[in-house]
Protein backbone atom coordinates (compact mmCIF):
# COMPACT_ATOMS: atom_id res chain seq x y z
CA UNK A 1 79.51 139.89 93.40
CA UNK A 2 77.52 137.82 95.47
CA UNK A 3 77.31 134.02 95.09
CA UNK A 4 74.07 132.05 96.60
CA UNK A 5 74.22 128.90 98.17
CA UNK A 6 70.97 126.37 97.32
CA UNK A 7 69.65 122.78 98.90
CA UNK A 8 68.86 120.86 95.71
CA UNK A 9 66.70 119.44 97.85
CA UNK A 10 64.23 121.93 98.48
CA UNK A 11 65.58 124.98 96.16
CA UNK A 12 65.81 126.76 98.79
CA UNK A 13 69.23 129.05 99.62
CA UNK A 14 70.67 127.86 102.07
CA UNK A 15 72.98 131.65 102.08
CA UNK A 16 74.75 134.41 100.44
CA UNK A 17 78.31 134.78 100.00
CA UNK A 18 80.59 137.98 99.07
CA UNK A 19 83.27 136.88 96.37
CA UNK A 20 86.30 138.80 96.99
CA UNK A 21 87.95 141.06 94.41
CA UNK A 22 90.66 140.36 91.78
CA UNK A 23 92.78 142.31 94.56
CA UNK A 24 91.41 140.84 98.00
CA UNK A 25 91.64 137.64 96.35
CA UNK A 26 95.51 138.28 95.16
CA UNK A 27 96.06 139.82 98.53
CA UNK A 28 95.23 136.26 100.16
CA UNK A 29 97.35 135.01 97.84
CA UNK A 30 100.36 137.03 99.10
CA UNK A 31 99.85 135.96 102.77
CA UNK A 32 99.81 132.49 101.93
CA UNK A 33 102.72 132.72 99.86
CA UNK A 34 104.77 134.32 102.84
CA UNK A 35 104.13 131.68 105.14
CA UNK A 36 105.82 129.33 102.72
CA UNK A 37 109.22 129.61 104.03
CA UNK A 38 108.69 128.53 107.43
CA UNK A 39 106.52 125.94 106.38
CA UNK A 40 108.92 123.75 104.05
CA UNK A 41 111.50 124.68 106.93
CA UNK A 42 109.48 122.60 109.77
CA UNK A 43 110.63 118.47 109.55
CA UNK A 44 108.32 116.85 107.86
CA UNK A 45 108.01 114.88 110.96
CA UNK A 46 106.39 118.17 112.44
CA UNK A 47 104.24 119.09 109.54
CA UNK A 48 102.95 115.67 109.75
CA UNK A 49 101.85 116.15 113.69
CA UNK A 50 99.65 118.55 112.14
CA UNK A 51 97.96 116.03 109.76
CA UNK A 52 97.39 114.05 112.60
CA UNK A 53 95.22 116.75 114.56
CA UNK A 54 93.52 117.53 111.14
CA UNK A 55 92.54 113.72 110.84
CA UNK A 56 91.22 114.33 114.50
CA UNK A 57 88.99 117.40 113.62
CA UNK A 58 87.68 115.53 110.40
CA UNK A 59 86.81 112.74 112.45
CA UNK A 60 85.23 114.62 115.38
CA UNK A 61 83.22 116.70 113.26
CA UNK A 62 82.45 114.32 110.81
CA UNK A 63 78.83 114.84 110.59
CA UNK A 64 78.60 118.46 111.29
CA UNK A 65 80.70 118.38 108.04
CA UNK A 66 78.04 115.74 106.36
CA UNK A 67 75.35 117.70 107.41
CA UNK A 68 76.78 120.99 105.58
CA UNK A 69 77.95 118.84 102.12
CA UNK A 70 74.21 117.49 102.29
CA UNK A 71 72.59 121.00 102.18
CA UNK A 72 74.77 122.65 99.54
CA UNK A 73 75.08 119.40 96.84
CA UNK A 74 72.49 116.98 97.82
CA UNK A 75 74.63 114.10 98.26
CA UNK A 76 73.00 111.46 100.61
CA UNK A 77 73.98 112.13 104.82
CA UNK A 78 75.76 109.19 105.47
CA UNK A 79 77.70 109.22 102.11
CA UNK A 80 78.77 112.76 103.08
CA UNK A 81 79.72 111.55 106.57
CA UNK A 82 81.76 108.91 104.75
CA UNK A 83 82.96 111.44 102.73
CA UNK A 84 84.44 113.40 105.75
CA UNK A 85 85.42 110.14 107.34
CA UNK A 86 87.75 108.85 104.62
CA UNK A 87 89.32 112.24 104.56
CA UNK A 88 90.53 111.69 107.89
CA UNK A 89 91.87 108.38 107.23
CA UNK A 90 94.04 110.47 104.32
CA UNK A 91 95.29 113.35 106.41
CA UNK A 92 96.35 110.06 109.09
CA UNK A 93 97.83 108.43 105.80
CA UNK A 94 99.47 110.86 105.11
CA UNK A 95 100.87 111.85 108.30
CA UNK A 96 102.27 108.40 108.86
CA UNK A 97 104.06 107.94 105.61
CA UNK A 98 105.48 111.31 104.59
CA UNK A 99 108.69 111.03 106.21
CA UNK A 100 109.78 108.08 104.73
CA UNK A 101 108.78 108.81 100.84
CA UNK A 102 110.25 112.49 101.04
CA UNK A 103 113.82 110.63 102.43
CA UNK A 104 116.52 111.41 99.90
CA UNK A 105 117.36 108.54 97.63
CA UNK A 106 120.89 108.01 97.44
CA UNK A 107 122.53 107.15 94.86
CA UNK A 108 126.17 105.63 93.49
CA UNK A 109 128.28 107.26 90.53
CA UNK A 110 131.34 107.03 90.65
CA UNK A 111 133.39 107.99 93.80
CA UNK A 112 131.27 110.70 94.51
CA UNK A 113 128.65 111.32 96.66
CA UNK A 114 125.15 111.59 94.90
CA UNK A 115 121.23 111.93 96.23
CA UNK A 116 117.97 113.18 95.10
CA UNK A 117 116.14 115.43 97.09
CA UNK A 118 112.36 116.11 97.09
CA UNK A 119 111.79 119.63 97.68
CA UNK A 120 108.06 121.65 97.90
CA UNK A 121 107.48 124.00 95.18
CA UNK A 122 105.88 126.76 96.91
CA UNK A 123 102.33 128.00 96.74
CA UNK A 124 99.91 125.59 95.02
CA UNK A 125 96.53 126.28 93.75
CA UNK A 126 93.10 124.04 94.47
CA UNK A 127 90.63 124.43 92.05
CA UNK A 128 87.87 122.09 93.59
CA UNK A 129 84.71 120.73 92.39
CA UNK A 130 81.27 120.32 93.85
CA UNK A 131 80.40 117.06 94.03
CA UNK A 132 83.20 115.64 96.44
CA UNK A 133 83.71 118.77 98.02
CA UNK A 134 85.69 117.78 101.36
CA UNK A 135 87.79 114.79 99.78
CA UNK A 136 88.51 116.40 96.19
CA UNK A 137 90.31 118.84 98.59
CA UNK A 138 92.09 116.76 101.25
CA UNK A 139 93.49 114.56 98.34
CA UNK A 140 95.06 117.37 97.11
CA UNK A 141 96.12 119.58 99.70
CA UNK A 142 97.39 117.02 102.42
CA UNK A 143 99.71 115.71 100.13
CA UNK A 144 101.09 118.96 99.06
CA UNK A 145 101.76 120.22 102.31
CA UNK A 146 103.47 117.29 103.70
CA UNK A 147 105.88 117.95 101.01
CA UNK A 148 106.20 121.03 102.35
CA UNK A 149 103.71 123.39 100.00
CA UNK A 150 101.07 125.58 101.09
CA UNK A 151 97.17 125.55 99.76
CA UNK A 152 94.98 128.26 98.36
CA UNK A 153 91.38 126.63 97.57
CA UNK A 154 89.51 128.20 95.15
CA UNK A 155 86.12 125.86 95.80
CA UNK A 156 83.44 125.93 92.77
CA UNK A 157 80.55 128.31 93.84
CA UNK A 158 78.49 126.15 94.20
CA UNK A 159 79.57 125.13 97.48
CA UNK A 160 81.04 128.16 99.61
CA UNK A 161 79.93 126.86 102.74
CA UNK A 162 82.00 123.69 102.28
CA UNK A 163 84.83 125.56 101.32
CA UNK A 164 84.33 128.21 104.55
CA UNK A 165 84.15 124.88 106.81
CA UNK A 166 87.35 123.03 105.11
CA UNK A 167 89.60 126.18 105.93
CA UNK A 168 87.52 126.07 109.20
CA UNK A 169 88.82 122.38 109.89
CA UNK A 170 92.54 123.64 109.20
CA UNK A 171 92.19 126.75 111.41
CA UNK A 172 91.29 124.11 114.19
CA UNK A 173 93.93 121.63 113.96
CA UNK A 174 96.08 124.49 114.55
CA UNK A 175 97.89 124.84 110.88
CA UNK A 176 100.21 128.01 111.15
CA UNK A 177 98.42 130.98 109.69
CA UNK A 178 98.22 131.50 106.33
CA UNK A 179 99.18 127.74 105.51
CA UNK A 180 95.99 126.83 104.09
CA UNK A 181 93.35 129.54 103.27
CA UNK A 182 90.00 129.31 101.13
CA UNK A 183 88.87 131.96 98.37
CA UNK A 184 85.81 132.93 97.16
CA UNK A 185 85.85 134.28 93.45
CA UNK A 186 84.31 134.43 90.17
CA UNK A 187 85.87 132.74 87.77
CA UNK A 188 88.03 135.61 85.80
CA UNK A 189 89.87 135.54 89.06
CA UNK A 190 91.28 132.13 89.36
CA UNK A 191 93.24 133.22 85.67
CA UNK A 192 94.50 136.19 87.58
CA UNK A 193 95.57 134.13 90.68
CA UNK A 194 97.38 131.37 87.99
CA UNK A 195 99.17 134.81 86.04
CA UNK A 196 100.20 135.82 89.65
CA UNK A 197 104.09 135.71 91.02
CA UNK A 198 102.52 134.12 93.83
CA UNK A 199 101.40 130.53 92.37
CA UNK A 200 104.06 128.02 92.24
CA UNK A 201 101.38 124.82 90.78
CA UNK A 202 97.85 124.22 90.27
CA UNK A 203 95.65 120.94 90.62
CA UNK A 204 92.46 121.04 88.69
CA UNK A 205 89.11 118.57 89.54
CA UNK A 206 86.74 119.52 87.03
CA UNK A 207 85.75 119.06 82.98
CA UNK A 208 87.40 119.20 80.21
CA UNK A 209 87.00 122.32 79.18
CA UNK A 210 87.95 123.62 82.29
CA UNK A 211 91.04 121.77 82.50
CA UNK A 212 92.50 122.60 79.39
CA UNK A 213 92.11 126.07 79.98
CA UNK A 214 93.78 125.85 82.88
CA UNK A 215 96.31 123.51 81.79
CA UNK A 216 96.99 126.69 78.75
CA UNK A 217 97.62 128.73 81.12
CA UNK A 218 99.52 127.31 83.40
CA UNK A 219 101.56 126.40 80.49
CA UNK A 220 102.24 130.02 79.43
CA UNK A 221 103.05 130.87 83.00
CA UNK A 222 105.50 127.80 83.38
CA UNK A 223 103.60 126.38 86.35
CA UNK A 224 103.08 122.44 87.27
CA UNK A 225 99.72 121.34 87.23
CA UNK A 226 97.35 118.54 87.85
CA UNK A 227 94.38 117.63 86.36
CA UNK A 228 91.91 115.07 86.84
CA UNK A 229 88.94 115.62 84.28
CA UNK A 230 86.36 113.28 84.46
CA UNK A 231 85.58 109.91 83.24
CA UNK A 232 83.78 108.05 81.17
CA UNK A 233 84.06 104.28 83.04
CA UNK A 234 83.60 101.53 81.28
CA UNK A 235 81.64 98.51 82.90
CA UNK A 236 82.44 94.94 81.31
CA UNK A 237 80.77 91.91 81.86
CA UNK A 238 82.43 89.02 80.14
CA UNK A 239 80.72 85.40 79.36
CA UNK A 240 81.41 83.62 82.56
CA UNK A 241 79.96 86.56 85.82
CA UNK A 242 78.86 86.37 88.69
CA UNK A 243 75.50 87.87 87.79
CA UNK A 244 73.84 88.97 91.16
CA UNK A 245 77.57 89.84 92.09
CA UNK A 246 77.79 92.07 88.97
CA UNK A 247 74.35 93.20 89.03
CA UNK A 248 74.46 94.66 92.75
CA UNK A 249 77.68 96.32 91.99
CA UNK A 250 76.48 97.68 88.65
CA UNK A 251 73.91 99.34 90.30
CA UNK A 252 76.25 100.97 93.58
CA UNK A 253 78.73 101.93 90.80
CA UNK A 254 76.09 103.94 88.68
CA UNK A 255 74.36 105.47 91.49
CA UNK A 256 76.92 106.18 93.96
CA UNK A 257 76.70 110.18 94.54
CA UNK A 258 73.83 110.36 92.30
CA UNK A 259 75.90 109.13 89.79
CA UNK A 260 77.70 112.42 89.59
CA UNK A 261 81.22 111.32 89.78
CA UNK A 262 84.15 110.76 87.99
CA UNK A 263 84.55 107.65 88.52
CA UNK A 264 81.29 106.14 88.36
CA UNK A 265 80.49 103.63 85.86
CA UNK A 266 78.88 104.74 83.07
CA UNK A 267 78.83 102.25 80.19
CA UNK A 268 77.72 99.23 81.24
CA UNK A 269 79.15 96.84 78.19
CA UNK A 270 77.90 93.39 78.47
CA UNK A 271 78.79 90.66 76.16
CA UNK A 272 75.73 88.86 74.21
CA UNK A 273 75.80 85.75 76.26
CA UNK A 274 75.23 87.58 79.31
CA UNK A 275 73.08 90.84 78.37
CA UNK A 276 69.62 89.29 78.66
CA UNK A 277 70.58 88.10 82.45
CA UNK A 278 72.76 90.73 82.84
CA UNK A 279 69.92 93.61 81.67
CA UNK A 280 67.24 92.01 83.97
CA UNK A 281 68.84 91.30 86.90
CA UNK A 282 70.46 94.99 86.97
CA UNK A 283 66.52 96.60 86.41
CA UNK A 284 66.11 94.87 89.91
CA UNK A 285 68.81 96.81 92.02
CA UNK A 286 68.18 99.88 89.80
CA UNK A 287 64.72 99.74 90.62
CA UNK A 288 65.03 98.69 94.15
CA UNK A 289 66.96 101.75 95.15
CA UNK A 290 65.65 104.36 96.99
CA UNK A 291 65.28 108.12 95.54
CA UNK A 292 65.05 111.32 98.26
CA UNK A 293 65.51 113.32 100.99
CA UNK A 294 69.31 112.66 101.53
CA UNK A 295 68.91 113.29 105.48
CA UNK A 296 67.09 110.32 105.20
CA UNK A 297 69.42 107.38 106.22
CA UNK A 298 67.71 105.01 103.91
CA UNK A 299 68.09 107.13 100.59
CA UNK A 300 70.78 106.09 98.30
CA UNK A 301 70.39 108.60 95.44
CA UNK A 302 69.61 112.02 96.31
CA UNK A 303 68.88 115.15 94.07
CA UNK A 304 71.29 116.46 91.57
CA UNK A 305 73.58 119.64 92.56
CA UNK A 306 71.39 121.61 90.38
CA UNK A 307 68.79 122.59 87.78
CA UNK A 308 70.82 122.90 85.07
CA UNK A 309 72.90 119.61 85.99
CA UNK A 310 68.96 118.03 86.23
CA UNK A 311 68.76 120.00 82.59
CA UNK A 312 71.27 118.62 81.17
CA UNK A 313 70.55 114.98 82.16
CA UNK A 314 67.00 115.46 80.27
CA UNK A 315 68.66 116.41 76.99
CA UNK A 316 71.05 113.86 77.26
CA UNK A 317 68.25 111.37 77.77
CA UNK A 318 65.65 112.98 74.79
CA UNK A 319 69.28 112.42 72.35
CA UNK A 320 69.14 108.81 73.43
CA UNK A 321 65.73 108.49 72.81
CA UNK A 322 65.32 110.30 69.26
CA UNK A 323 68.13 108.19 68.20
CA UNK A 324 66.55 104.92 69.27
CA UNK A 325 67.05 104.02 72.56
CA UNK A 326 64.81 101.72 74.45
CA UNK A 327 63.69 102.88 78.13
CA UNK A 328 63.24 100.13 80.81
CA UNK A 329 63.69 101.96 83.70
CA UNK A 330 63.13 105.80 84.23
CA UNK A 331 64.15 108.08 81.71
CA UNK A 332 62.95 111.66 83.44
CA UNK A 333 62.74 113.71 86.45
CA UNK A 334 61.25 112.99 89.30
CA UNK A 335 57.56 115.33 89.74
CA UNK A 336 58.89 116.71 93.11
CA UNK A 337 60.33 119.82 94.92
CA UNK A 338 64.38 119.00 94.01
CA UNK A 339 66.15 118.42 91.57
CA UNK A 340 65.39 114.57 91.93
CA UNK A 341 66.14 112.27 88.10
CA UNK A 342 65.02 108.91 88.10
CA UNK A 343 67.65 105.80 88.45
CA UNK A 344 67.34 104.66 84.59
CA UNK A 345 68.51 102.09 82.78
CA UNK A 346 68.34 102.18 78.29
CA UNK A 347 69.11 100.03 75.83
CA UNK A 348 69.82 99.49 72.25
CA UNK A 349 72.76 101.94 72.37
CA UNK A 350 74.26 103.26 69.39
CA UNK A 351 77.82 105.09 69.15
CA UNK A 352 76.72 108.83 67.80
CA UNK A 353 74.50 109.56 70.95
CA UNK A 354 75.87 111.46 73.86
CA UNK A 355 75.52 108.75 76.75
CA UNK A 356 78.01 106.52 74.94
CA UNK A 357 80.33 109.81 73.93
CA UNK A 358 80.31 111.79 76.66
CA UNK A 359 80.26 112.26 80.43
CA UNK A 360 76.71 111.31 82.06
CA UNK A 361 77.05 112.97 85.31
CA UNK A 362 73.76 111.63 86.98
CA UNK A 363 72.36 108.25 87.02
CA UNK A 364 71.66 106.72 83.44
CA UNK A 365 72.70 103.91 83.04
CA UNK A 366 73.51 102.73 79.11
CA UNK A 367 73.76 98.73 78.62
CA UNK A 368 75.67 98.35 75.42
CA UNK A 369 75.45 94.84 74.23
CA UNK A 370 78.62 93.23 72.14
CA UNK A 371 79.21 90.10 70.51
CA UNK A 372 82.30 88.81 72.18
CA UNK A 373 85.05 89.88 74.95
CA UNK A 374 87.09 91.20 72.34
CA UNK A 375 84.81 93.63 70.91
CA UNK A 376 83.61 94.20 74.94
CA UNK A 377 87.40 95.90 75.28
CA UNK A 378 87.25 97.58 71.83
CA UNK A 379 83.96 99.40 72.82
CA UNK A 380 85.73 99.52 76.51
CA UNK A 381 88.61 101.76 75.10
CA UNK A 382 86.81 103.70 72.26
CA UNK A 383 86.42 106.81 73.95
CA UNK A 384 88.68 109.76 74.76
CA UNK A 385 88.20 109.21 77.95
CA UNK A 386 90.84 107.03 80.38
CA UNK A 387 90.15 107.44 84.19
CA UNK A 388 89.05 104.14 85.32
CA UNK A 389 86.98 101.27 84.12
CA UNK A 390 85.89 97.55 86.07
CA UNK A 391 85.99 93.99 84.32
CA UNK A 392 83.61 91.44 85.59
CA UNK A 393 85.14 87.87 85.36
CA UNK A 394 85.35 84.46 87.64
CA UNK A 395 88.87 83.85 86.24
CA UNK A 396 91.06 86.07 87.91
CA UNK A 397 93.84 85.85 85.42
CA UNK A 398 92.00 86.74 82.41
CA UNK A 399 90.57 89.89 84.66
CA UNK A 400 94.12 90.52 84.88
CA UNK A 401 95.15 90.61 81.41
CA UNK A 402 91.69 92.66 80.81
CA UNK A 403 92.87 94.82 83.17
CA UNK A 404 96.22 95.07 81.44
CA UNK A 405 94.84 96.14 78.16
CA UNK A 406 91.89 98.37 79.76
CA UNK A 407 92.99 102.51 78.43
CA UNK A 408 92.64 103.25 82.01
CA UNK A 409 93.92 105.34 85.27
CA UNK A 410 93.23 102.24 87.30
CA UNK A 411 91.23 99.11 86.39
CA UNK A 412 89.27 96.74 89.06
CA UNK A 413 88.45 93.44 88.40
CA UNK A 414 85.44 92.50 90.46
CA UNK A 415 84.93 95.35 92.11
CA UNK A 416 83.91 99.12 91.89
CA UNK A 417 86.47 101.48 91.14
CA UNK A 418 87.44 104.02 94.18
CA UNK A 419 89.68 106.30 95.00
CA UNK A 420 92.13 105.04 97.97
CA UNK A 421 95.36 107.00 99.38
CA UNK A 422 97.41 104.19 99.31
CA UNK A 423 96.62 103.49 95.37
CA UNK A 424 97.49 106.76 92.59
CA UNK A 425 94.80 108.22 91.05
CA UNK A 426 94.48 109.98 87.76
CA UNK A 427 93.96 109.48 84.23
CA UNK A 428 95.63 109.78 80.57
CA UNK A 429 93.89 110.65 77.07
CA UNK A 430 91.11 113.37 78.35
CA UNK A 431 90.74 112.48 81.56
CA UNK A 432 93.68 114.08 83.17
CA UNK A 433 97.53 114.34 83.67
CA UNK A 434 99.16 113.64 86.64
CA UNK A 435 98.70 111.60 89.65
CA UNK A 436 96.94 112.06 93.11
CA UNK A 437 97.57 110.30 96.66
CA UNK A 438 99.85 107.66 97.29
CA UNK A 439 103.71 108.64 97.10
CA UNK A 440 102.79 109.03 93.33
CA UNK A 441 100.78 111.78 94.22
CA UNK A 442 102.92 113.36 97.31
CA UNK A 443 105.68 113.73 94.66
CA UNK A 444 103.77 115.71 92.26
CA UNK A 445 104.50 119.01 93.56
CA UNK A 446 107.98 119.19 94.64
CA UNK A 447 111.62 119.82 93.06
CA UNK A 448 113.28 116.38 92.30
CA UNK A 449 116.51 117.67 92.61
CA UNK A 450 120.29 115.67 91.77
CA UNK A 451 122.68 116.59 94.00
CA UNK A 452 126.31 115.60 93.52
CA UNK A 453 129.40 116.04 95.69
CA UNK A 454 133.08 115.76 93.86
CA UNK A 455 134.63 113.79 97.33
CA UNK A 456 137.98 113.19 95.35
């Protein structure tokens, strides 16, 4: 099987890629699983000096890195050198804080003595999306292996020669072999590699559908898994924002990556008082930003990852419209070479189309007007959907309290919602199960095991 990569940019391939066999694949799988035991054995102090150099090879290589996640998903060049930045700053977080959360915890019953130990599972599993293709990974594999795991990535197709570079960046910092290694495979093969005596856990980034799956059978093969599944983030403007505030951030949060990401905002629900303000002011930034060639410093939305991603974006947008919605802004592809969609903004919402029910990976943006806060966090927490949401407010504590009630992952008042090592990430209802970065997230993968000494 071969497996092409493209530049939504230009269509054009940018290569072509041999998948390995159910058996190569399960073969890699076997090497990585035999370094295991000298891995978890190192101090996590020394595991941890090998973060470090992988921060430095992120760093140095930061926009050789950009340069590659620009060509394969389109994302814009300095988000991607971001991208590979922040990264860095994990694998450094990491490093500096994994001895102290993996201490044992000791603890007194009776006259005896009494600890918990945190102790790496084995072999773990990445199944990575496209369209964060460097830090989907690092937030799940650094963590993992400073508790002591080791990392198979099985990247989405879509972006082989990100995956080839990530296992690239590992090989360089000096990892021990067979610590970390990258597959290539059709799908049928990551089922075989979950089945396998090898895998010990699996972390999924992807949709629902996907998760679920894998979350079934990981289940019938008693293995711990991870999943974070999308998003469908509630935006909420109450009676007394900060309108240019809001507005500017409205826009960033709906068009960061394209708008393909989990954690963009995608229903933009704006109390009555506010929506005719609200609604114009956001056209502005919508309309100011620039659509195109994502090598270009100056573009902020680039092209989508693919046809059928630009595809499905077009029949999410004719549903809107047959059902009523109003168009101010955009509404179809861009008449260009990519797969460019216009920043768009509709109106006059209604609950059975698919922009307020489902997942808009690209950049529509649905205002939903309400009559009142209250029915602002009704609509807010209506969906199946609970990754992460933002509440617009200039008093604090009721932002708070918002925030408190919000269905949500994680909830930020007056400001965009981002993922950040020192905070957990992850969602409940659809969106996921499970917990990424922070010590939430190291902790995912190991044993938490009792142990108890009779002293008498």
């Amino acid at each position: 099987m071969k497996i092409t990569s493209f530049n939504p940019s230009t269509e054009k391939a940018n290569g072509v890629f041999d998948a390995l066999t159910k058996e190569e694949a399960l073969a890699v799988a076997s090497d990585v699983k035999s370094s295991f035991n000298s891995w978890k054995n190192l101090s996590v102090k020394e595991r941890a000096s090998y973060l470090q150099k992988l921060a430095v090879v992120l760093k140095k290589n930061s926009r050789k890195y950009g340069e590659i996640i620009t060509r394969e998903m389109g994302k814009p060049l300095k988000s991607a050198v971001a991208e590979v930045e922040k990264c860095s700053w994990a694998a450094e977080f990491f490093a500096e804080n994994a001895e102290k959360w993996l201490e044992d915890e000791q603890v007194q019953i009776d006259r005896r003595k009494a600890f918990i130990a945190f102790e790496p599972l084995g072999e773990i599993l990445c199944v990575m999306p496209w369209n964060y293709p460097f830090w989907q990974l690092i937030r799940c594999a650094v963590p993992a292996m400073a508790a002591g795991n080791v990392c198979l990535l099985r990247h989405s197709n879509v972006v082989p020669m990100c995956a080839l570079a990530i296992e690239e960046a590992f090989s360089e910092a000096g990892f021990p072999k067979n610590t970390f290694r990258t597959v290539i495979t059709d799908h049928e093969t990551v089922d075989h590699l979950i089945r396998s005596k090898f895998m010990d856990g699996v972390s999924v980034t992807g949709s629902i559908e996907v998760g679920k799956h894998i979350a079934a059978l990981a289940g019938e093969n008693m293995k711990k898994c991870v999943l974070e599944l999308g998003g469908s983030d509630p935006f909420i403007v109450l009676d007394d924002a900060d309108i240019v505030l809001t507005c500017s951030n409205a826009a960033n949060a709906r068009l960061i990556n394209g708008g393909q990401t989990c954690i963009a905002a995608k229903r933009f629900i704006v109390t009555k008082k506010k929506a005719k303000e609200f609604t114009q002011k956001f056209v502005e930034f919508m309309k100011a930003a620039k659509v195109g060639d994502p090598m270009d410093n100056d573009t902020m939305v680039g092209p989508m990852v693919n046809r059928q991603q630009l595809d499905k974006l077009s029949a999410q947008m004719e549903d809107a419209v047959n059902k009523g919605a109003k168009i101010l802004l955009g509404g179809k592809r861009l008449d260009r070479i990519g797969y460019f969609f216009e920043p768009t903004v509709i109106t006059c919402i209604k609950e059975d189309m698919v922009v307020a029910r489902e997942e808009v990976f690209g950049p529509i943006a649905p205002i939903i007007e309400v009559d009142n806060e209250e029915e602002a966090l009704s609509v807010a927490n209506s969906t199946s959907f609970g990754l992460g949401g933002s509440v617009w407010t200039k008093d604090l504590e009721k932002g708070e309290q918002f925030a408190r009630r919000m269905e949500e992952g994680l909830v930020y008042v007056n400001d965009t919602v981002k993922s950040d090592p020192r905070l957990p990430f992850g969602g409940i209802k659809d969106s996921g199960i499970g917990r990424e970065l922070s010590r939430y997230g190291l902790l995912e993968f190991v044993n938490v095991k009792s142990i108890v000494i009779n002293t008498e």
